[in-house]
Protein backbone atom coordinates (compact mmCIF):
# COMPACT_ATOMS: atom_id res chain seq x y z
CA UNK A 1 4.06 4.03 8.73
CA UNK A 2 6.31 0.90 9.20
CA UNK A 3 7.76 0.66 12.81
CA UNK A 4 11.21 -0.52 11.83
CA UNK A 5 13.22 -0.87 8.71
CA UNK A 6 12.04 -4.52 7.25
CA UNK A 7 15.29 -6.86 6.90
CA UNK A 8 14.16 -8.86 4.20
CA UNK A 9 13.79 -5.40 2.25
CA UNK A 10 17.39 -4.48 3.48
CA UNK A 11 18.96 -7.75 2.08
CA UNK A 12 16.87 -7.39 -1.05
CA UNK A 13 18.33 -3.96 -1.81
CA UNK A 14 21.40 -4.96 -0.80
CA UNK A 15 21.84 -7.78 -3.12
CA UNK A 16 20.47 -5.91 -5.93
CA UNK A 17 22.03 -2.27 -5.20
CA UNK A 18 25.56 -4.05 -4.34
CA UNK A 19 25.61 -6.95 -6.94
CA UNK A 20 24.62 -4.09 -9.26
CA UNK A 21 27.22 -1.24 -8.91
CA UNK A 22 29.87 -4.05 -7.13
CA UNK A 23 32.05 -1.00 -6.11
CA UNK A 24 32.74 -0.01 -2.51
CA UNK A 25 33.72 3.57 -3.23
CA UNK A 26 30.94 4.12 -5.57
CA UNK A 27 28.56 2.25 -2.97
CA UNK A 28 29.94 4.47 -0.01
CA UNK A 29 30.05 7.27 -1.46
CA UNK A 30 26.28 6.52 -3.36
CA UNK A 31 25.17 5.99 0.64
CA UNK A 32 26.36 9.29 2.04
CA UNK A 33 25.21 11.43 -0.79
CA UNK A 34 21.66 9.51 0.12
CA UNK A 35 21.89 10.89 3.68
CA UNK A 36 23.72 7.94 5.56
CA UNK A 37 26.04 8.41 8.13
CA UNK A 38 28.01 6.96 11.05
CA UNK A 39 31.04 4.52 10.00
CA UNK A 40 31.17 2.21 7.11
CA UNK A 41 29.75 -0.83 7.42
CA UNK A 42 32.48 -4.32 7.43
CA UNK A 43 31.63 -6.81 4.88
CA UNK A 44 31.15 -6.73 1.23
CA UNK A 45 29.13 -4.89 -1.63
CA UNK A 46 26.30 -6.71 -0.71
CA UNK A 47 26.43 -6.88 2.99
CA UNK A 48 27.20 -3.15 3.62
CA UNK A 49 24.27 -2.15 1.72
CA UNK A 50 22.07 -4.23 3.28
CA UNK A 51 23.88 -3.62 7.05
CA UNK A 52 24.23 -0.02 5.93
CA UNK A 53 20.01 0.23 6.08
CA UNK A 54 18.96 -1.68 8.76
CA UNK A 55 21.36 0.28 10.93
CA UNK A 56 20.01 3.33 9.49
CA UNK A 57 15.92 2.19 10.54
CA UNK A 58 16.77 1.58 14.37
CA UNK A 59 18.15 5.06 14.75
CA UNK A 60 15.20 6.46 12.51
CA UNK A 61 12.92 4.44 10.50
CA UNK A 62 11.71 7.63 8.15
CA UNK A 63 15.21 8.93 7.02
CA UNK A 64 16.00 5.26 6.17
CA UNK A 65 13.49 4.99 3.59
CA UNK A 66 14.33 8.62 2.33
CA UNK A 67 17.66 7.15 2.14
CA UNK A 68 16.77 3.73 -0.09
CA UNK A 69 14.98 6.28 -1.93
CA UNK A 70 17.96 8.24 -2.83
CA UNK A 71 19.92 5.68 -3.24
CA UNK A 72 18.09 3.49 -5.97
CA UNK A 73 16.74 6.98 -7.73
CA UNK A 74 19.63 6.82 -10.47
CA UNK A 75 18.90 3.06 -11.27
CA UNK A 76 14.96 3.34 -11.28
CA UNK A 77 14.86 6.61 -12.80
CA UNK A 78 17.50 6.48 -15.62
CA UNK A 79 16.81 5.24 -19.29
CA UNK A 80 17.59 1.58 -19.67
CA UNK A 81 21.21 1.04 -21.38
CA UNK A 82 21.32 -0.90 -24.58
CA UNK A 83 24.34 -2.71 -23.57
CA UNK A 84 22.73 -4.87 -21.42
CA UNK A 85 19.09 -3.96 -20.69
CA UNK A 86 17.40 -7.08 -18.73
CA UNK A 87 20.18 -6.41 -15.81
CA UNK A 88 18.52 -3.16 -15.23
CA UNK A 89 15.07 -4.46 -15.83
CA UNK A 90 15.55 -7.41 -13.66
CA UNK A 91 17.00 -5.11 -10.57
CA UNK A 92 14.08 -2.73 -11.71
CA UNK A 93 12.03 -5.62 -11.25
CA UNK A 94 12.80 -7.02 -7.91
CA UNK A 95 13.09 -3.61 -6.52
CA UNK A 96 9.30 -3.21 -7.31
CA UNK A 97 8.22 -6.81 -6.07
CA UNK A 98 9.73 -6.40 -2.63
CA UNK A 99 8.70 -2.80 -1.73
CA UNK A 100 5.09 -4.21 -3.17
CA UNK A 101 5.14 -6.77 -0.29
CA UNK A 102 5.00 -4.09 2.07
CA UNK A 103 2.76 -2.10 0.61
CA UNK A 104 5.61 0.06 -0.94
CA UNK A 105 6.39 1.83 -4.11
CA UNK A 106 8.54 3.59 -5.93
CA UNK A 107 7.95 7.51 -6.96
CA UNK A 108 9.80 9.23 -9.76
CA UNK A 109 12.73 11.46 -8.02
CA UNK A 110 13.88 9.04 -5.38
CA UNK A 111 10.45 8.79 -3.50
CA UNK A 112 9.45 5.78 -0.89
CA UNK A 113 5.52 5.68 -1.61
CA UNK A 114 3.95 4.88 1.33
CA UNK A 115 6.77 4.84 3.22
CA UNK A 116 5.13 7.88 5.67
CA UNK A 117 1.54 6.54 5.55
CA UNK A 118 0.44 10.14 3.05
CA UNK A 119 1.53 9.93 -0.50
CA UNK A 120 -1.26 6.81 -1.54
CA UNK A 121 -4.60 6.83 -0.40
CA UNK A 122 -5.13 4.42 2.37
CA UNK A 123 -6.30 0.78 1.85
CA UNK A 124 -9.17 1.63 3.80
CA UNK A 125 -10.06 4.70 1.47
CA UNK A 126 -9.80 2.28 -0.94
CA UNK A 127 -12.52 0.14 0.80
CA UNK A 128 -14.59 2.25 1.70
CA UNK A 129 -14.90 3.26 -1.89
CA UNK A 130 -17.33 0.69 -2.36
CA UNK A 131 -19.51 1.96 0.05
CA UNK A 132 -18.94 5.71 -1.10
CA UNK A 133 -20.03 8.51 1.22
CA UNK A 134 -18.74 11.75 2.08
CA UNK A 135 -17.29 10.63 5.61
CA UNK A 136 -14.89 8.95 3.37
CA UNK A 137 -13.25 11.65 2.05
CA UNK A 138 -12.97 13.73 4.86
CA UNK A 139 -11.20 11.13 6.82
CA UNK A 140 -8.81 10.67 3.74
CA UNK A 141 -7.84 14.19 3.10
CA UNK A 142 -7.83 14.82 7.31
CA UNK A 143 -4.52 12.56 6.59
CA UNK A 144 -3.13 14.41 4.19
CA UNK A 145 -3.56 17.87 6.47
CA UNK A 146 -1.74 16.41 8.88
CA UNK A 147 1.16 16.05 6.56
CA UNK A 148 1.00 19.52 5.37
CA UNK A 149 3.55 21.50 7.22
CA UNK A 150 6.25 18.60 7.71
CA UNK A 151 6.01 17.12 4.46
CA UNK A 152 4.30 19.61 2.12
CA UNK A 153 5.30 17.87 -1.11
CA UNK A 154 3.89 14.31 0.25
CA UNK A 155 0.87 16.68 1.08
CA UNK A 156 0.24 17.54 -2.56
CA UNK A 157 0.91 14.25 -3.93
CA UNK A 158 -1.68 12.49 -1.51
CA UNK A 159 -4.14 15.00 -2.35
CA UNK A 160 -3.68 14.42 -6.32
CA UNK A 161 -3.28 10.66 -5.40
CA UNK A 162 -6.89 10.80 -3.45
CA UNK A 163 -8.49 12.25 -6.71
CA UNK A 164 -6.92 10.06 -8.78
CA UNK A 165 -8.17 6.92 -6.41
CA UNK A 166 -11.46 8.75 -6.72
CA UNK A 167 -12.14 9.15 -10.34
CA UNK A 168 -10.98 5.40 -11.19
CA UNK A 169 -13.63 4.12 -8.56
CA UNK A 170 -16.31 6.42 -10.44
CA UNK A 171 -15.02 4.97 -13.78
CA UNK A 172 -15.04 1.21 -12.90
CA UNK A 173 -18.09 1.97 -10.83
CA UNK A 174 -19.94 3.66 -14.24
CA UNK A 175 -18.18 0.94 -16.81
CA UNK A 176 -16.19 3.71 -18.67
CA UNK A 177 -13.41 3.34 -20.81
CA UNK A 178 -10.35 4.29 -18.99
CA UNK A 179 -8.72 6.96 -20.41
CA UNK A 180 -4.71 5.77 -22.25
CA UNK A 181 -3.21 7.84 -19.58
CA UNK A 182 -4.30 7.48 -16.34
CA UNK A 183 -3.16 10.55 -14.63
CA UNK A 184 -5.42 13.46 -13.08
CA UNK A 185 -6.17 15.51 -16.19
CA UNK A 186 -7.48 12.74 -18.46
CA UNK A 187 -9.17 10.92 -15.43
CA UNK A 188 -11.12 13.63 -14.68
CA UNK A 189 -11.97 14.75 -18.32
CA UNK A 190 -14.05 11.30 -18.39
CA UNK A 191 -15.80 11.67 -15.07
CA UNK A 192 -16.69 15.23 -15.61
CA UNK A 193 -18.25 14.37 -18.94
CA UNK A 194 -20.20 11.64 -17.65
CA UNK A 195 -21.36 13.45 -15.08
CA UNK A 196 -22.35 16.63 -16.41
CA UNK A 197 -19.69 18.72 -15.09
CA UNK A 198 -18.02 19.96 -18.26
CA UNK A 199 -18.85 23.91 -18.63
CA UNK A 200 -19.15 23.20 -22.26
CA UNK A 201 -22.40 20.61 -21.26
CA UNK A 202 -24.55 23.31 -19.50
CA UNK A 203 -26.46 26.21 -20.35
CA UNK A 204 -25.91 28.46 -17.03
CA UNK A 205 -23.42 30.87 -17.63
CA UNK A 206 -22.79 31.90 -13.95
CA UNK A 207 -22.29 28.12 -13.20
CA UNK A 208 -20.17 27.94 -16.34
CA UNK A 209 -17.77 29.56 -14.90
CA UNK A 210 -17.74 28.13 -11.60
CA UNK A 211 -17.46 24.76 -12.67
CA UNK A 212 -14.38 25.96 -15.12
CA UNK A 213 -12.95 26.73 -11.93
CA UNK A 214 -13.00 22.56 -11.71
CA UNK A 215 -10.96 22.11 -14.70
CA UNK A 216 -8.40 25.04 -13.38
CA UNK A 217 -7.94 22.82 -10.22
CA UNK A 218 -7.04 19.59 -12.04
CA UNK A 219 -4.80 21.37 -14.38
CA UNK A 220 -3.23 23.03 -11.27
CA UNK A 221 -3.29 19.77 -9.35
CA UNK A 222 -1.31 17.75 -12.37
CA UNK A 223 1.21 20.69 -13.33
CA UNK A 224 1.90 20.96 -9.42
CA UNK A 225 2.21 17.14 -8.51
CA UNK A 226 4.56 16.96 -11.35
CA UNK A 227 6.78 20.16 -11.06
CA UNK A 228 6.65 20.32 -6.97
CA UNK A 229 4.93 17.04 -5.75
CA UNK A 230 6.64 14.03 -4.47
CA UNK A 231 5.23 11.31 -6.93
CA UNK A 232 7.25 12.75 -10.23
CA UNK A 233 10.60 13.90 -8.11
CA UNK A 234 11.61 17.49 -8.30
CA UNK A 235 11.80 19.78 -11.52
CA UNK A 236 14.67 21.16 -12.54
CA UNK A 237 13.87 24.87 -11.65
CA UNK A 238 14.34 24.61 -7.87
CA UNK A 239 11.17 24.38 -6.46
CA UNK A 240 10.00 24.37 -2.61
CA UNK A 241 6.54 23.65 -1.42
CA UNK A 242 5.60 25.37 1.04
CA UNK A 243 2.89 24.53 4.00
CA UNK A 244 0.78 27.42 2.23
CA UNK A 245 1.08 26.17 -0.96
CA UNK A 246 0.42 22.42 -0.37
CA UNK A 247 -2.47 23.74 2.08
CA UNK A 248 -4.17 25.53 -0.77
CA UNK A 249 -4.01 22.49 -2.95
CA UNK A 250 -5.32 20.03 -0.41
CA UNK A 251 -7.99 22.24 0.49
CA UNK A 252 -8.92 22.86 -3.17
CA UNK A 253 -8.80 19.13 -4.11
CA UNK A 254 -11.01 18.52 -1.36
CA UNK A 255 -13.51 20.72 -2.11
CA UNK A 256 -13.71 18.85 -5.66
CA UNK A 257 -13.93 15.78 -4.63
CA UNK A 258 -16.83 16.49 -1.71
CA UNK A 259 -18.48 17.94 -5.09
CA UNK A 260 -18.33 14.85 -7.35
CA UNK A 261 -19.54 12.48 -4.40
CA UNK A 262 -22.11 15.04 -4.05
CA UNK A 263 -23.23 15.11 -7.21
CA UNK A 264 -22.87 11.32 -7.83
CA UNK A 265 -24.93 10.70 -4.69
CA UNK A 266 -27.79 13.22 -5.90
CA UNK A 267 -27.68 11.58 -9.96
CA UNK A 268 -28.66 8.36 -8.05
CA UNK A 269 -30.94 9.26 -6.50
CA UNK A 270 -32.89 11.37 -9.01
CA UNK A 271 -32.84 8.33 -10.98
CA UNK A 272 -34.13 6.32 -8.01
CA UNK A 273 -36.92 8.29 -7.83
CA UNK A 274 -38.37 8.11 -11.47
């Protein structure tokens, strides 16, 4: 998690957010709604937005970003106007390149990915992809655990995020054809074929079943993530996660993933050994 709120990402949003709206009742009243507080800022559009943040990260460095969040949600989130549609893309744009440079993104519903080091899988996980063992994952999911009863949501997202990571790797790994759309569901429908896993593939009936269970998990994981998960914003029905929810889906996402490393590491090595 960053330390402090980064200035150049302060003036960035602030010269976007402010040149954008160019209203200082909107703006003020845009900032409080997102959770800001103390005493307006002096200065103009721009510089209160900007001044507005940085204040904001010395006091407390988490509720800053969940403020940015809030704050561009409406201009990321909304459909692009036909009255004038590159100003929107542009701001879109910029938004995107300067929460990239520190390892930032944006998550449907007002979400800082990133932002509290649980809602993307490490750069390390990423690494240590290459060399793929089951250590890996453990250490991975151990971060989203720790997440799960102060940020449950971020906990299910990171989970779905970690299988996600994990079923591109075996893809690119195998030279498959990514799916169109490269969420959870169809991600894993490729993987599990090419690895055996689909119940329709085996003969068993007893491990039919079980490994049905597999395809119940990524349905659950996707329909979650989306509905109560951080990554897609909230659904309309009002929807809390709680710590025993998001532990059951962390916990369940784990246990499929230890599975396909499992049986990835055992197919290589049965075909090793011919």
């Amino acid at each position: 998690m960053l330390k402090e709120f980064p200035k150049p990402l302060a003036a960035t949003i602030g010269d976007v957010v402010g040149s954008y709206y160019y209203s200082h009742r909107r703006l003020e009243t845009m900032l409080y709604e997102a959770g800001a507080s103390g005493d307006v800022p002096e200065g103009n559009c721009v510089d209160k937005v900007q001044n507005w943040l940085v204040r904001e990260g010395k006091e407390d460095v988490s509720k800053a970003f969940t403020i940015l969040g809030k704050l561009i949600e409406t201009l990321m989130d909304g459909e692009v106007s036909t009255w004038d549609p590159d100003k929107e893309l542009t701001a879109r744009k910029r938004i995107n390149e300067i929460l990239a440079r520190y390892q930032l993104s944006y998550g449907f519903g007002g979400r800082i990915l990133g932002a509290h080091s649980v809602t993307a899988p490490s750069k390390a996980f990423g690494e240590a992809l290459k060399d793929f063992s089951v250590a890996e994952v453990e250490e991975e999911f151990e971060r989203a655990v720790r997440f799960i009863d102060s940020d449950p949501a971020a906990a299910v997202t990171a989970a779905c995020a970690i299988v996600e990571a994990l079923c591109k790797h075996y893809i690119a790994t195998e030279r498959l054809d990514l799916p169109t759309s490269q969420t959870v569901k169809p991600l894993w429908v490729v993987v599990a074929k090419h690895l055996k896993l689909s119940p329709e593939q085996l003969e068993d009936d007893d491990l039919k079943r079980v490994l049905s269970g597999l395809s119940s998990i990524i349905d659950g994981l996707g329909a979650y993530r989306t509905h109560a998960g951080s990554a897609h914003g909230q659904h309309k029905r009002a929807y809390k996660v709680a710590p025993r929810h998001a532990r059951l889906v962390v916990h369940s996402a784990h246990s499929l993933c230890l599975f396909v490393v499992e049986t990835w590491q055992a197919r290589k090595a049965l075909a090793k050994g011919r």
